[in-house]
Protein backbone atom coordinates (compact mmCIF):
# COMPACT_ATOMS: atom_id res chain seq x y z
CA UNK A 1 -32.22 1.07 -15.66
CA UNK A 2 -28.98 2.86 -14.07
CA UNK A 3 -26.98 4.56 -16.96
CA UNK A 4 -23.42 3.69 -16.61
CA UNK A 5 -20.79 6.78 -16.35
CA UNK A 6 -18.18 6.34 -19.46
CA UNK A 7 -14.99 6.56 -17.68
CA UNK A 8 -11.55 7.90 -18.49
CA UNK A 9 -8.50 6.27 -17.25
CA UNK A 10 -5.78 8.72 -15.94
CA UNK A 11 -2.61 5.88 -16.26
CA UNK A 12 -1.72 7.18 -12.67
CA UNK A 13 -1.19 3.88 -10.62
CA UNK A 14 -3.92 3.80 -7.68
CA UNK A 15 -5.67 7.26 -8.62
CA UNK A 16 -7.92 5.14 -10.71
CA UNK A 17 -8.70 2.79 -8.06
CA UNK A 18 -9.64 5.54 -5.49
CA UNK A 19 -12.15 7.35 -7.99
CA UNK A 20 -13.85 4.08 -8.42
CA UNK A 21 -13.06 3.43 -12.22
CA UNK A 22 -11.69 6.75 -13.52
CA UNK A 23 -12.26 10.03 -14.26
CA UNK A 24 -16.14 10.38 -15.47
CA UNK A 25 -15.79 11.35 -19.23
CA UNK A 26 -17.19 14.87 -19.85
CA UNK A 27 -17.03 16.09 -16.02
CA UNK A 28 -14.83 18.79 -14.89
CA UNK A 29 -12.09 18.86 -11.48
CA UNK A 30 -10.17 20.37 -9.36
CA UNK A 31 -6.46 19.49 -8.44
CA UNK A 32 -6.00 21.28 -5.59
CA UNK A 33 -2.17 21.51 -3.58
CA UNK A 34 0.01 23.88 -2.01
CA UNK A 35 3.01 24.30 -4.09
CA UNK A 36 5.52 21.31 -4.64
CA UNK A 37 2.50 19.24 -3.97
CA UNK A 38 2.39 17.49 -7.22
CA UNK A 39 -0.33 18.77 -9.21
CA UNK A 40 1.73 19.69 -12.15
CA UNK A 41 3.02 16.02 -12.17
CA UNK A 42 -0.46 15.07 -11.94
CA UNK A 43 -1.87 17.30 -14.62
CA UNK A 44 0.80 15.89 -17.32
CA UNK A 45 0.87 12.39 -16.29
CA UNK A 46 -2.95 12.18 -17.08
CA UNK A 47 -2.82 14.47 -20.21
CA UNK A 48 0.75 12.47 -21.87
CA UNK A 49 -1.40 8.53 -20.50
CA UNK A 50 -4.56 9.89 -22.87
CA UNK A 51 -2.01 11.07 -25.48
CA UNK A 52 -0.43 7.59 -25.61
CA UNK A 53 -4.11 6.22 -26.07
CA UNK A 54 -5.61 8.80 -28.31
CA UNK A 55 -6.89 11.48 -27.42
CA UNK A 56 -6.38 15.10 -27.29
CA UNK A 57 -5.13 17.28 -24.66
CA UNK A 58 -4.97 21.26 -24.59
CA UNK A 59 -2.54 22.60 -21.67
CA UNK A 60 -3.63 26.30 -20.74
CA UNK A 61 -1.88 27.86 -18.65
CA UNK A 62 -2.24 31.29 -17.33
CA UNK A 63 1.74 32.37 -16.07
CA UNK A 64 3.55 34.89 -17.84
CA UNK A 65 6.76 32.69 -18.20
CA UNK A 66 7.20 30.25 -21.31
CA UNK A 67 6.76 26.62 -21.20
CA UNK A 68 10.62 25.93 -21.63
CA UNK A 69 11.10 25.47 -17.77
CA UNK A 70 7.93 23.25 -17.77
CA UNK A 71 9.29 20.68 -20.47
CA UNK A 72 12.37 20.68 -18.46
CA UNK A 73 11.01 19.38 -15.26
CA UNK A 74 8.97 16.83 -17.40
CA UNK A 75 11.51 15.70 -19.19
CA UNK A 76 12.81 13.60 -16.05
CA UNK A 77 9.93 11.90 -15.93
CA UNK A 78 9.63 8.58 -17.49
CA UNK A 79 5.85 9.57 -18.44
CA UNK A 80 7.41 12.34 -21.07
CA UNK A 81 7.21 11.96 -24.92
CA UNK A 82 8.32 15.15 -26.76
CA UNK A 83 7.43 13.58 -29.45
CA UNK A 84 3.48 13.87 -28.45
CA UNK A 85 4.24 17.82 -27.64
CA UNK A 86 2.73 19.61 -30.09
CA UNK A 87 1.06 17.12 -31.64
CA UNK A 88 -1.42 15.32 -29.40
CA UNK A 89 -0.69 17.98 -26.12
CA UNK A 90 -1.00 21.51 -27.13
CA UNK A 91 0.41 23.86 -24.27
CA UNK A 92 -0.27 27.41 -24.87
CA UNK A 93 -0.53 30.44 -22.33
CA UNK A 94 -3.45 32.85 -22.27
CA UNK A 95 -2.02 35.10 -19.58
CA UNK A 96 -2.32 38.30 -21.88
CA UNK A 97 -5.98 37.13 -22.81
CA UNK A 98 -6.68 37.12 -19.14
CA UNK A 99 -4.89 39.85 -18.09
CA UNK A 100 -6.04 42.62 -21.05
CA UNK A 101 -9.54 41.40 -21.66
CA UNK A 102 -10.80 39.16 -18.84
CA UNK A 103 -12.79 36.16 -18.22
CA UNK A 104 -15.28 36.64 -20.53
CA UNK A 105 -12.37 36.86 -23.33
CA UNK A 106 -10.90 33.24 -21.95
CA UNK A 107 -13.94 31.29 -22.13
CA UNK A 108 -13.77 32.77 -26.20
CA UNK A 109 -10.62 31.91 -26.19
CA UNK A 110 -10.63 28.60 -24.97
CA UNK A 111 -13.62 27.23 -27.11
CA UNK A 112 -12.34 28.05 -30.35
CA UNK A 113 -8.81 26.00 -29.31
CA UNK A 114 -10.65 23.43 -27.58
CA UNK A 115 -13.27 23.13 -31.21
CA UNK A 116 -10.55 23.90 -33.69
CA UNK A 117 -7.93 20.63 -32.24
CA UNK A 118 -11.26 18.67 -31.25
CA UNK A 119 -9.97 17.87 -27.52
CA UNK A 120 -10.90 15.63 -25.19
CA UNK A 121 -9.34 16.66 -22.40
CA UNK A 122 -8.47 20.59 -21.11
CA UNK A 123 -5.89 21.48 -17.91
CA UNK A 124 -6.25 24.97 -16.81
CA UNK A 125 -3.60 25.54 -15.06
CA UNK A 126 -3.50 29.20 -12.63
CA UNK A 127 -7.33 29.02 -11.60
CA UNK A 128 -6.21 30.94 -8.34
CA UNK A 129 -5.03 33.88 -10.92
CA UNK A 130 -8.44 33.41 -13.04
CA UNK A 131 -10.17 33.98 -9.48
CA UNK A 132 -8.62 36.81 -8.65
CA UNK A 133 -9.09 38.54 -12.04
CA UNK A 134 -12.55 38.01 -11.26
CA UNK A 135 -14.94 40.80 -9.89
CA UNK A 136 -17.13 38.97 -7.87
CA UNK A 137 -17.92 35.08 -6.92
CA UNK A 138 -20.89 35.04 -9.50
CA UNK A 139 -18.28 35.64 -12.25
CA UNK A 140 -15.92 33.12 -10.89
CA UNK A 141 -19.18 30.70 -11.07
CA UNK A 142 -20.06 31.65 -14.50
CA UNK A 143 -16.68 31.61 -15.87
CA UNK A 144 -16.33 27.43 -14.75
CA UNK A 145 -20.50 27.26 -15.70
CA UNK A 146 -19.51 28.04 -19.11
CA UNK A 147 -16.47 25.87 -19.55
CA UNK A 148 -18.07 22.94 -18.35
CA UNK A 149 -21.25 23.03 -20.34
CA UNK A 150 -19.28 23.40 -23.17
CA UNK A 151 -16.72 20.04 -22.11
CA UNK A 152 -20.09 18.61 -21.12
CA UNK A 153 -20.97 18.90 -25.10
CA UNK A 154 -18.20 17.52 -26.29
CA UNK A 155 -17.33 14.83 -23.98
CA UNK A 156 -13.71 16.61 -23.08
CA UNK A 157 -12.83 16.50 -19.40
CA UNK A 158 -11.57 19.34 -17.32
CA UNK A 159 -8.62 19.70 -14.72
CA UNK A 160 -8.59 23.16 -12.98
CA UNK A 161 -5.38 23.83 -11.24
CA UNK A 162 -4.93 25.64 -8.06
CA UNK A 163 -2.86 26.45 -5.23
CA UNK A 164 -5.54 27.34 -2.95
CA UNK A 165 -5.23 26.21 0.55
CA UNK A 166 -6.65 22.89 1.23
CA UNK A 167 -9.10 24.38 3.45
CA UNK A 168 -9.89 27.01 1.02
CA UNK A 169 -13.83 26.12 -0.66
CA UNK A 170 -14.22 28.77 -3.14
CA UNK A 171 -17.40 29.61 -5.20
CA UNK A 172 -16.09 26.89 -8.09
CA UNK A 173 -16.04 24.11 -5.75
CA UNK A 174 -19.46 24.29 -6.15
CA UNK A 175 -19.34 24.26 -9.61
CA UNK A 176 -17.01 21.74 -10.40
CA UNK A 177 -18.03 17.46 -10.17
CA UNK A 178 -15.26 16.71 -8.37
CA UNK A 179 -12.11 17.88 -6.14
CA UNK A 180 -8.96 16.05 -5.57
CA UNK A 181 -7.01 17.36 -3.44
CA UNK A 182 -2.99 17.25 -2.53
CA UNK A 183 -1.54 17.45 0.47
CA UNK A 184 2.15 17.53 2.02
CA UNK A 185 3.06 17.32 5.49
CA UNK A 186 5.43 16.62 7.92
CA UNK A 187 5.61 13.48 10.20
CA UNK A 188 7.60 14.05 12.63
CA UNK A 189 11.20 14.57 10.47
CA UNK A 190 9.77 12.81 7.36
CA UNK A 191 7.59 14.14 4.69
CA UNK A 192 4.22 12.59 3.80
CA UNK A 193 2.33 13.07 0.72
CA UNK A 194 -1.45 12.28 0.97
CA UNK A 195 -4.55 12.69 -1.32
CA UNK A 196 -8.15 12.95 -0.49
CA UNK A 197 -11.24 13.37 -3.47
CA UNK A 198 -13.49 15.63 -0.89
CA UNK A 199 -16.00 15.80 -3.49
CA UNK A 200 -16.99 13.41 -6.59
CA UNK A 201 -20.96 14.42 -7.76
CA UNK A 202 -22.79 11.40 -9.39
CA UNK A 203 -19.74 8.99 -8.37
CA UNK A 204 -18.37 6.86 -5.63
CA UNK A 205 -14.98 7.36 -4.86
CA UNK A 206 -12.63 5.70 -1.87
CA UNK A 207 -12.80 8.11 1.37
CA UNK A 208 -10.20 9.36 3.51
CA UNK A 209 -6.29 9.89 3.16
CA UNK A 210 -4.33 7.84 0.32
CA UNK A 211 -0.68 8.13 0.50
CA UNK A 212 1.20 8.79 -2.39
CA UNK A 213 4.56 9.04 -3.49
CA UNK A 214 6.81 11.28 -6.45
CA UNK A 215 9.15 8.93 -7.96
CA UNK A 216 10.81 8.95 -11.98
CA UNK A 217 7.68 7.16 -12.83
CA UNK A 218 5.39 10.13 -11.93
CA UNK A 219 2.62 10.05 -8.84
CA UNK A 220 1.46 6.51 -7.66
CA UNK A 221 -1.08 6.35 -5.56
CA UNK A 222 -1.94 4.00 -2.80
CA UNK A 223 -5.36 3.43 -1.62
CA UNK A 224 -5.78 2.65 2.12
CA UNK A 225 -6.05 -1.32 2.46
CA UNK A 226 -9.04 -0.47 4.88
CA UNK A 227 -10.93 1.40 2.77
CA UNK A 228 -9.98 -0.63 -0.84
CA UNK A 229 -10.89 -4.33 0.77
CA UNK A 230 -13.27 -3.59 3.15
CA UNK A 231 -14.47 -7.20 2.59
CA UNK A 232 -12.10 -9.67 0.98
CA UNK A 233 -12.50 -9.67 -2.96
CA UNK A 234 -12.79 -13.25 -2.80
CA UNK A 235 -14.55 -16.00 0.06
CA UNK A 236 -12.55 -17.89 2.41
CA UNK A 237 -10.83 -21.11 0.76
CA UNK A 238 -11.92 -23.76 3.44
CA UNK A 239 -9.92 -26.64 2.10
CA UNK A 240 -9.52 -29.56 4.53
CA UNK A 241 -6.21 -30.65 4.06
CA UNK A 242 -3.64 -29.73 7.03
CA UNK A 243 -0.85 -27.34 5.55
CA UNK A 244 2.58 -28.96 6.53
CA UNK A 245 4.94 -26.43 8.41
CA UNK A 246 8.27 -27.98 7.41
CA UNK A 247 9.51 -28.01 10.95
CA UNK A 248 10.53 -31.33 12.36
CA UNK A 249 8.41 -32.64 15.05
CA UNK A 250 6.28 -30.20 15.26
CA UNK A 251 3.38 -31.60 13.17
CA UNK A 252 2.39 -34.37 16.31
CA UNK A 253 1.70 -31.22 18.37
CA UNK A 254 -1.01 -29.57 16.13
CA UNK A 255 -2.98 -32.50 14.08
CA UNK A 256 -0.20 -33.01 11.28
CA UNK A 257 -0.42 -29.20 10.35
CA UNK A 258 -1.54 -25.50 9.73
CA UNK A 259 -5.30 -25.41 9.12
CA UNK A 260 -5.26 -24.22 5.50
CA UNK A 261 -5.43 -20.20 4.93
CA UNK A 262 -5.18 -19.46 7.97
CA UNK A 263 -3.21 -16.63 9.78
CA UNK A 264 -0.52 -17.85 12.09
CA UNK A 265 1.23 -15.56 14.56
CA UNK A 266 4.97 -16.80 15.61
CA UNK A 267 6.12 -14.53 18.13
CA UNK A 268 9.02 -14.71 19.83
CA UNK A 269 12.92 -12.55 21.14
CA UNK A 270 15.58 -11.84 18.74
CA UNK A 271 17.35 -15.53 18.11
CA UNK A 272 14.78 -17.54 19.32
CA UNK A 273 14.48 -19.26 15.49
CA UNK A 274 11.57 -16.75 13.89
CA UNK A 275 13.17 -16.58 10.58
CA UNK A 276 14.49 -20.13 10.34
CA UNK A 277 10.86 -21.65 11.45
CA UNK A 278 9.64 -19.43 7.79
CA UNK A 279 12.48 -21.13 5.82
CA UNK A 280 11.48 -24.24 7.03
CA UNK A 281 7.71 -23.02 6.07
CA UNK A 282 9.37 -21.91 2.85
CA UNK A 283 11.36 -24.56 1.89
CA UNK A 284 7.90 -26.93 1.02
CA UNK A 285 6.84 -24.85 -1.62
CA UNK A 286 7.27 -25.64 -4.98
CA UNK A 287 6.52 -24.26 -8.91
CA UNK A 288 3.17 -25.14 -8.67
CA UNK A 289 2.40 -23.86 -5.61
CA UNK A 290 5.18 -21.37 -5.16
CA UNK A 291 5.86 -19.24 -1.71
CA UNK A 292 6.54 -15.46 -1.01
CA UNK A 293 8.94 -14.38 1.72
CA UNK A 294 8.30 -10.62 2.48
CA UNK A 295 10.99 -9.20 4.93
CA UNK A 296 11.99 -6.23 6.68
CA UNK A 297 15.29 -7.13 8.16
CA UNK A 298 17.48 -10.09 6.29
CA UNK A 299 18.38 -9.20 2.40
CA UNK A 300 17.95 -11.48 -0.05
CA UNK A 301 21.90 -12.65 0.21
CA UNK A 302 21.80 -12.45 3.70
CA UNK A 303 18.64 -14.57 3.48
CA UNK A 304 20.28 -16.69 0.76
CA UNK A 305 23.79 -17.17 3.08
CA UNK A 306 21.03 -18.25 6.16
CA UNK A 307 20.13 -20.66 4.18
CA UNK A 308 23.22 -22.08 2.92
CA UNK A 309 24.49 -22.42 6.68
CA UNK A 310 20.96 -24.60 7.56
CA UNK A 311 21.29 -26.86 4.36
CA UNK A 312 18.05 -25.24 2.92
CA UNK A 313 18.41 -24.61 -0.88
CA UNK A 314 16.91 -21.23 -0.94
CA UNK A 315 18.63 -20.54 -4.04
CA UNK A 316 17.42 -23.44 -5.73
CA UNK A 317 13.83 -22.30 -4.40
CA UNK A 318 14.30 -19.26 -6.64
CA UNK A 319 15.69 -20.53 -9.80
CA UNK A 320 12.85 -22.96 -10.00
CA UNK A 321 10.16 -20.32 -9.05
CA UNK A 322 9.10 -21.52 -6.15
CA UNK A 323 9.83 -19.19 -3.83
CA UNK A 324 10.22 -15.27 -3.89
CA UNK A 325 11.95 -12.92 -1.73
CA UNK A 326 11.16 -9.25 -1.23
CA UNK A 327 12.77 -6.69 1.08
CA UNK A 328 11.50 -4.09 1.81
CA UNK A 329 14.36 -2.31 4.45
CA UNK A 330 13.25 -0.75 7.64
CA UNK A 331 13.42 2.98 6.86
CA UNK A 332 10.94 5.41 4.78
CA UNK A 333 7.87 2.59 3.81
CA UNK A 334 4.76 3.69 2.87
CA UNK A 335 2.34 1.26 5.00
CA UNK A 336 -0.34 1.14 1.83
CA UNK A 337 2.68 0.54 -0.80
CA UNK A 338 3.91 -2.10 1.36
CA UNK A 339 0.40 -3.71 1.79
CA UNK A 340 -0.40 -3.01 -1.85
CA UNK A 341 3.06 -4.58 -3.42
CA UNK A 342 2.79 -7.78 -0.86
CA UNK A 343 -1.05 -8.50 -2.19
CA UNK A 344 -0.16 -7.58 -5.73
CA UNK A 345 2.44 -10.40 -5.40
CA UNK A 346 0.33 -12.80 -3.70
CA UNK A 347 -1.94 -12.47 -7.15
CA UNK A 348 0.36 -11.95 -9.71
CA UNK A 349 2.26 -15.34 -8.39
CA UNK A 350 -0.30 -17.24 -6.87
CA UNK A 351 1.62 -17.79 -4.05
CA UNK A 352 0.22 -20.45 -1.89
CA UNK A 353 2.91 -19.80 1.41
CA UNK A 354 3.85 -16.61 2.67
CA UNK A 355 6.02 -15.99 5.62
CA UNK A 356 6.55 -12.27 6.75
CA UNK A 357 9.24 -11.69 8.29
CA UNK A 358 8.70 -8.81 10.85
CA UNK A 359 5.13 -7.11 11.19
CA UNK A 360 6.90 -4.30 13.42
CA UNK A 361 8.02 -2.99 9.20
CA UNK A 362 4.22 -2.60 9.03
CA UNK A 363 4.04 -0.80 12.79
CA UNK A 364 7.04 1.20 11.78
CA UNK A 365 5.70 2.45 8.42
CA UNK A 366 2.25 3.53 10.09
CA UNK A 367 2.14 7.53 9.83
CA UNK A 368 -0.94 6.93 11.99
CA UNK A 369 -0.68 4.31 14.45
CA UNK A 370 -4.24 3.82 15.59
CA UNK A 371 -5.79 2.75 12.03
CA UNK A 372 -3.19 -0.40 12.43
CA UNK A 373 -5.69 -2.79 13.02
CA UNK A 374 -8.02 -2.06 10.66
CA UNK A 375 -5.40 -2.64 8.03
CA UNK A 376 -4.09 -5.92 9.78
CA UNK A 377 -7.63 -7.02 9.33
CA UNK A 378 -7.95 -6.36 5.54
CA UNK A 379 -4.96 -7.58 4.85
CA UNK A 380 -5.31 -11.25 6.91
CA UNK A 381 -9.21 -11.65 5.79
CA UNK A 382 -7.44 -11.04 1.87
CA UNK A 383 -4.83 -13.28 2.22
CA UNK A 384 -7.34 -16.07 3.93
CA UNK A 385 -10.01 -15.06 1.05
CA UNK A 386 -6.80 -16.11 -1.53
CA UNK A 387 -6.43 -19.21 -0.02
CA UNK A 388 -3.03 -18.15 1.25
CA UNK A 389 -1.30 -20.05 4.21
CA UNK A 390 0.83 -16.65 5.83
CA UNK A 391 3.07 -16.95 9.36
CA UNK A 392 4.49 -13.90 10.27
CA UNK A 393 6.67 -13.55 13.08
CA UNK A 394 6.31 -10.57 16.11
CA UNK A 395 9.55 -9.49 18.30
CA UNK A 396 8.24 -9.81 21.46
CA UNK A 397 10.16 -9.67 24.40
CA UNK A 398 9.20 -11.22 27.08
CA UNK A 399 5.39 -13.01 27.79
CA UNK A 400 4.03 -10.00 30.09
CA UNK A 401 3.85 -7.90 26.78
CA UNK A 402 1.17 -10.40 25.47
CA UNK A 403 -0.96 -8.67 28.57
CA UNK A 404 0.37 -5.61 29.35
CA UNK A 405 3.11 -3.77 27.08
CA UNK A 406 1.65 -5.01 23.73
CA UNK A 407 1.46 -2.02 21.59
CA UNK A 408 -1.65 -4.02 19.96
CA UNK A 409 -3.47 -5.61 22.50
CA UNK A 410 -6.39 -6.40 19.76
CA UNK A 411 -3.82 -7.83 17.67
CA UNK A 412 -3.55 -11.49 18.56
CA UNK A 413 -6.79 -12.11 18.25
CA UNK A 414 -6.89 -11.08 15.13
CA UNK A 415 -4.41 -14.39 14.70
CA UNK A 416 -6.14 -18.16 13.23
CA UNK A 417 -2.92 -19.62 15.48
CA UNK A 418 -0.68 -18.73 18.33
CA UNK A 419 2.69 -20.08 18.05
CA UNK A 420 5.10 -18.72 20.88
CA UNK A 421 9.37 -19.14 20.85
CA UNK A 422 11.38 -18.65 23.67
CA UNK A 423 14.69 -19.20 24.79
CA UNK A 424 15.78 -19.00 28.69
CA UNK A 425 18.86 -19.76 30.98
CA UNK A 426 18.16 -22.31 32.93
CA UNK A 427 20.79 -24.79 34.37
CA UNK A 428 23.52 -22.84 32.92
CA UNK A 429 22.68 -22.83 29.20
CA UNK A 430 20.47 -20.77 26.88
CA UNK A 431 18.07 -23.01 25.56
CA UNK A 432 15.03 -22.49 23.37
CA UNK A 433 11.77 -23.98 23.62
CA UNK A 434 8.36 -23.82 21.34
CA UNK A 435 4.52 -23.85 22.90
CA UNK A 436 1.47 -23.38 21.03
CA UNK A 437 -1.19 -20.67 22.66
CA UNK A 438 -3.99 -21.00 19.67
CA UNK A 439 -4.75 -22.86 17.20
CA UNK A 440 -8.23 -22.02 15.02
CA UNK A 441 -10.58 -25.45 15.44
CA UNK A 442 -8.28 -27.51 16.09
CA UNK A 443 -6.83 -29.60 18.93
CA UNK A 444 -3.07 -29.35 20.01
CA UNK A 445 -0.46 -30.59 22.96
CA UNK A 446 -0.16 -27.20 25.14
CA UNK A 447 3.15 -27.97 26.70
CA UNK A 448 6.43 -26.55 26.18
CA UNK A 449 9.13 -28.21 23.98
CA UNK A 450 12.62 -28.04 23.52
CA UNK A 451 13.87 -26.49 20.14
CA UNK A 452 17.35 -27.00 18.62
CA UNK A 453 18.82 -25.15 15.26
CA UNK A 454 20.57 -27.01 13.08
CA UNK A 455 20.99 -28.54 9.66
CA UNK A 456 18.20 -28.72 8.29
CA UNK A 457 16.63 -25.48 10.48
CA UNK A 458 14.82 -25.61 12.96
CA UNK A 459 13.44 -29.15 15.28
CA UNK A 460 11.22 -29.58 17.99
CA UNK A 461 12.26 -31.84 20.20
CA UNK A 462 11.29 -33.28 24.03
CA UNK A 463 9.06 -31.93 25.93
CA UNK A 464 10.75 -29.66 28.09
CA UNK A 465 11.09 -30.95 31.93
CA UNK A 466 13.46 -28.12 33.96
CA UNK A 467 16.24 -29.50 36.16
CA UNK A 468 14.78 -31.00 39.78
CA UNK A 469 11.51 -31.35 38.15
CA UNK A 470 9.92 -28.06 37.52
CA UNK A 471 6.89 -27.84 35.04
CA UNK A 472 6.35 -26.01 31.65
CA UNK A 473 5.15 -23.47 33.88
CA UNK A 474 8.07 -22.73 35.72
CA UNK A 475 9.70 -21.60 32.35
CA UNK A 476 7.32 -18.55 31.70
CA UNK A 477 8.55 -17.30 34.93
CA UNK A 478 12.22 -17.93 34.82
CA UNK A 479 11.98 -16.37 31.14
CA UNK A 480 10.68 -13.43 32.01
CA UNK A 481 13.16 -13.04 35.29
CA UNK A 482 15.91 -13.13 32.62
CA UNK A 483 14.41 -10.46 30.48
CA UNK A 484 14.11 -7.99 33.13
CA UNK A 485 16.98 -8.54 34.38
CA UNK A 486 18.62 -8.06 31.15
């Protein structure tokens, strides 16, 4: 029979998710960071989360300088209660222990405070100065030997401190049951926080890079979609019933409908009708099965104004919860926040439509481009595995990028449907037309049609026939003259 590890919960949002349930009760880590990194955050935000649920915490630290300048920077976080200092967090500094009578003298030290308050968890912070007072590895090895057979006893879990280099495995790594490291670095002119666990003995844990972020709140953590839902947490919903689009005349061309939670792709230039097509998606939803509209460019009151001018009652959507808008503006995103907030959404709501409004917010948020797919795929198999009918539109400019200039070439096939929007000069006006590439199992009219924008959104209307008799394919060529000539 497998014995099950008794778990601690840190309170930091996503850290628990990454170590696979929580710290393990009784074990002993490392937080490991260059300075500014965080681990200080980290270190209170877990000790004032067990405080608020019970337990006991004794803060070591191992700096000659009080604890006055410490409470200060805490104090703007909304994890802070003085109240619990000195009560259920004891912070005390052993730096004259360390420094007149060693190692030997600190392990004393800290197992009559840790037996006298009965703790349940201990932060050491300054391991890097403990090292160093050290005379050789095997003392640095005995010193963390000791302390953890004695948290081992008593069930109270350890957090070592250091500012160590990242690449920097010293003789306690070995020791220790796990290491969570912090990391800070620059992308290109922006500043990206990232954790890794490179090391958690007896327990899974989530690999890789997990961004993270420093806000009022404390550290949140966001696991990478790829790694979290590696396989949907739920099957496929394979209802039969065609999901209406809410765009006139369009239903004839694809079998009354959206097959149901699937993935649609509605690509298309700036003004071609992307965002009106999702209002029209939008605008079916109701209470009971409410819709999400997750955008990177309009605002809510622009959004709200759009649809004022189209005679769709987004307003009214809102106040009777059917529909719910978040914006998300094109400039410092997090690509696993953004991921993590849309699904969290999805559930919390149990939104049945969802119409994203610009996937280049997820290509622009991407520290590193290349893992893009991967998290396209996790996120469309989740939203399918929710029984969530998504469209999200793709600025595209012209049809040679589906071939050739597509930053994503695997991307479209990642798609259930194919919708395509273009608008062209041809006999002296701009018009727009609508043509469907894909569409999963089902059967649907290929040719080209003519769209118009009006009250009530967006129509399809005839089939489009060019002046002196040109076919639908005469338009893909004729578009894509005007775009390069543009």
């Amino acid at each position: 029979m497998t014995k099950q590890l008794v778990r601690v919960q840190s309170g930091v949002v996503g850290l628990d998710t990454v170590l696979c349930g929580g710290l393990v009760q009784g074990a002993s880590y490392i937080i490991q960071g260059s300075p500014g990194a965080g681990k200080t955050i980290l270190a209170n935000q877990i000790a004032f989360h067990q405080a608020n649920n019970g337990g006991r915490i004794l803060y070591v630290t191992l700096l000659a300088e009080s604890h006055d300048r410490l409470f200060q920077a805490l104090a703007t976080f909304d994890f802070y209660d003085a109240a619990a200092v000195g009560r259920d967090i004891l912070y005390i500094s052993l730096f004259k222990v360390l420094q007149e009578e060693g190692l030997a003298a600190l392990v004393t030290a800290l197992r009559s405070e840790l037996a006298r308050h009965s703790c349940t968890t201990l932060v050491l912070d300054g391991l890097l100065i403990a090292r160093d007072k050290a005379e050789s590895a095997l003392d640095v090895k005995a010193f963390v030997a000791e302390l953890q057979s004695h948290a081992a006893f008593t069930g109270c879990t350890v957090l070592f401190l250091t500012s160590a280099r990242i690449d920097d495995v010293s003789p306690e790594h070995t020791m220790v049951d796990g290491v969570i490291q912090l990391k800070e670095e620059l992308a290109g002119i922006r500043t990206v926080r990232q954790l890794r666990i490179s090391k958690s003995r007896g327990s899974a844990a989530l690999g890789g890079l997990h961004q993270y972020r420093i806000s009022d709140v404390g550290i949140d953590v966001y696991p990478r979609l790829e790694a979290l839902l590696g396989t949907p947490s739920a099957e496929e919903w394979l209802e039969q019933d065609r999901v209406e689009v809410g765009v006139h005349g369009l239903g004839q061309l694809i079998g009354g409908g959206l097959p149901p939670a699937s993935v649609t792709l509605l690509i298309g230039p700036a003004g071609s009708g992307k965002t009106t097509f999702g209002l029209n998606f939008l605008s079916l939803a109701t209470p009971e099965k409410p819709a999400l509209f997750f955008g990177f460019y309009e605002s809510p009151q622009r959004l709200r104004a759009k649809g004022r001018a189209l005679g769709i009652d987004v307003e009214g959507l809102e106040r009777s919860g059917a529909l719910v808008i978040l914006w998300n503006p094109m400039t410092e995103n997090l690509l696993d926040s953004l991921g993590n907030q849309l699904l969290k959404t999805v559930n919390d709501r149990r939104v049945h439509r969802l119409f994203i409004d610009g996937m280049t917010g997820f290509q622009r948020a991407a520290v590193y481009p290349q893992r893009l797919i991967e998290f396209y795929t996790a996120l469309a198999n989740e939203l399918r595995g929710q029984g969530v009918s998504t469209i999200s539109s793709l600025e595209m400019r012209d049809l040679d990028g589906l071939a050739g200039t597509d930053p994503l070439p695997e991307f479209t096939s990642l798609m259930d449907n194919l919708v395509l929007l273009r608008q062209a000069g041809i006999g002296g006006e701009l018009r727009r037309f609508i043509g469907v590439v894909k569409m999963r199992d089902s059967a649907f009219d290929t040719a080209f049609h003519d769209v118009v924008i009006g009250d009530g959104g967006l129509q399809v209307a005839n089939r489009l026939i060019l002046p002196g008799g040109g076919d639908r394919s005469s338009v893909v060529s004729t578009d894509a003259q005007t775009s390069s000539e543009s």
